[in-house]
Protein backbone atom coordinates (compact mmCIF):
# COMPACT_ATOMS: atom_id res chain seq x y z
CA UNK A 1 -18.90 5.15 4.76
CA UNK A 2 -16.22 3.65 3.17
CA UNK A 3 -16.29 0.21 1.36
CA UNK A 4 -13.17 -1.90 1.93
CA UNK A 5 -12.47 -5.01 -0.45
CA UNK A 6 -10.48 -7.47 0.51
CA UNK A 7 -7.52 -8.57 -1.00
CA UNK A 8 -6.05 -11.85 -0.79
CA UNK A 9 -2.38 -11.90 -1.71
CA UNK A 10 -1.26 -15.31 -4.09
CA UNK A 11 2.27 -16.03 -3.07
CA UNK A 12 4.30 -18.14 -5.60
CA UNK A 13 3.84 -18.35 -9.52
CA UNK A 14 2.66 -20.64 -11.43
CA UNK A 15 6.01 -20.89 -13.18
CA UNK A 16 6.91 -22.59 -9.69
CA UNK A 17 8.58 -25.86 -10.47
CA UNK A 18 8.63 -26.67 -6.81
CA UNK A 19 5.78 -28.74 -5.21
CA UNK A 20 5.76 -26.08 -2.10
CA UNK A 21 6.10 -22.34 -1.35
CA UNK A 22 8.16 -24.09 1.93
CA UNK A 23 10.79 -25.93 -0.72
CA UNK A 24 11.16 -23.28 -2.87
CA UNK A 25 12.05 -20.64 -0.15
CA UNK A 26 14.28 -23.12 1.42
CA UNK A 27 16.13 -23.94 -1.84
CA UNK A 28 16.51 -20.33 -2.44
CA UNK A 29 17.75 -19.37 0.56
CA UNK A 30 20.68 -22.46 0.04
CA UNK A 31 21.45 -20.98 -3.75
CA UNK A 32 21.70 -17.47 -2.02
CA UNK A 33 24.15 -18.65 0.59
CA UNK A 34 26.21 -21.00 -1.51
CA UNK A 35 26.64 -17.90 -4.35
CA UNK A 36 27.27 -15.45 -1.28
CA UNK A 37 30.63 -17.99 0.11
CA UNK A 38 31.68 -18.39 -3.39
CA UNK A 39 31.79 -14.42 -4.53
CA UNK A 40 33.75 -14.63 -0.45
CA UNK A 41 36.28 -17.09 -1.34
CA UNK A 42 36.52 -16.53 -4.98
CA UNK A 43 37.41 -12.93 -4.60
C-alpha cells in the first residue's frame, strides 16, 4: 500500500507587497511587456 500526503502548494511570498496574487501577476505581466517594447525600440 502506498501512503500519499498531500501537498498543498502556497503561491506568492510573503515579501508580496501586493494585496493579491491577481495584481501582482497582472502588474508583472505590464513591467514584462513595457521592458520587452523598450529593449525593441531602444535597440
Amino acid at each position: 500500500m502506498q501512503n500519499k500526503e498531500i501537498k498543498t502548494f502556497e503561491r506568492g511570498s510573503a515579501l508580496s507587497i501586493f494585496s493579491s496574487d491577481r495584481k501582482e501577476d497582472l502588474i508583472a505581466l505590464i513591467l514584462a511587456f513595457l521592458l520587452a517594447m523598450a529593449i525593441y525600440f531602444i535597440y
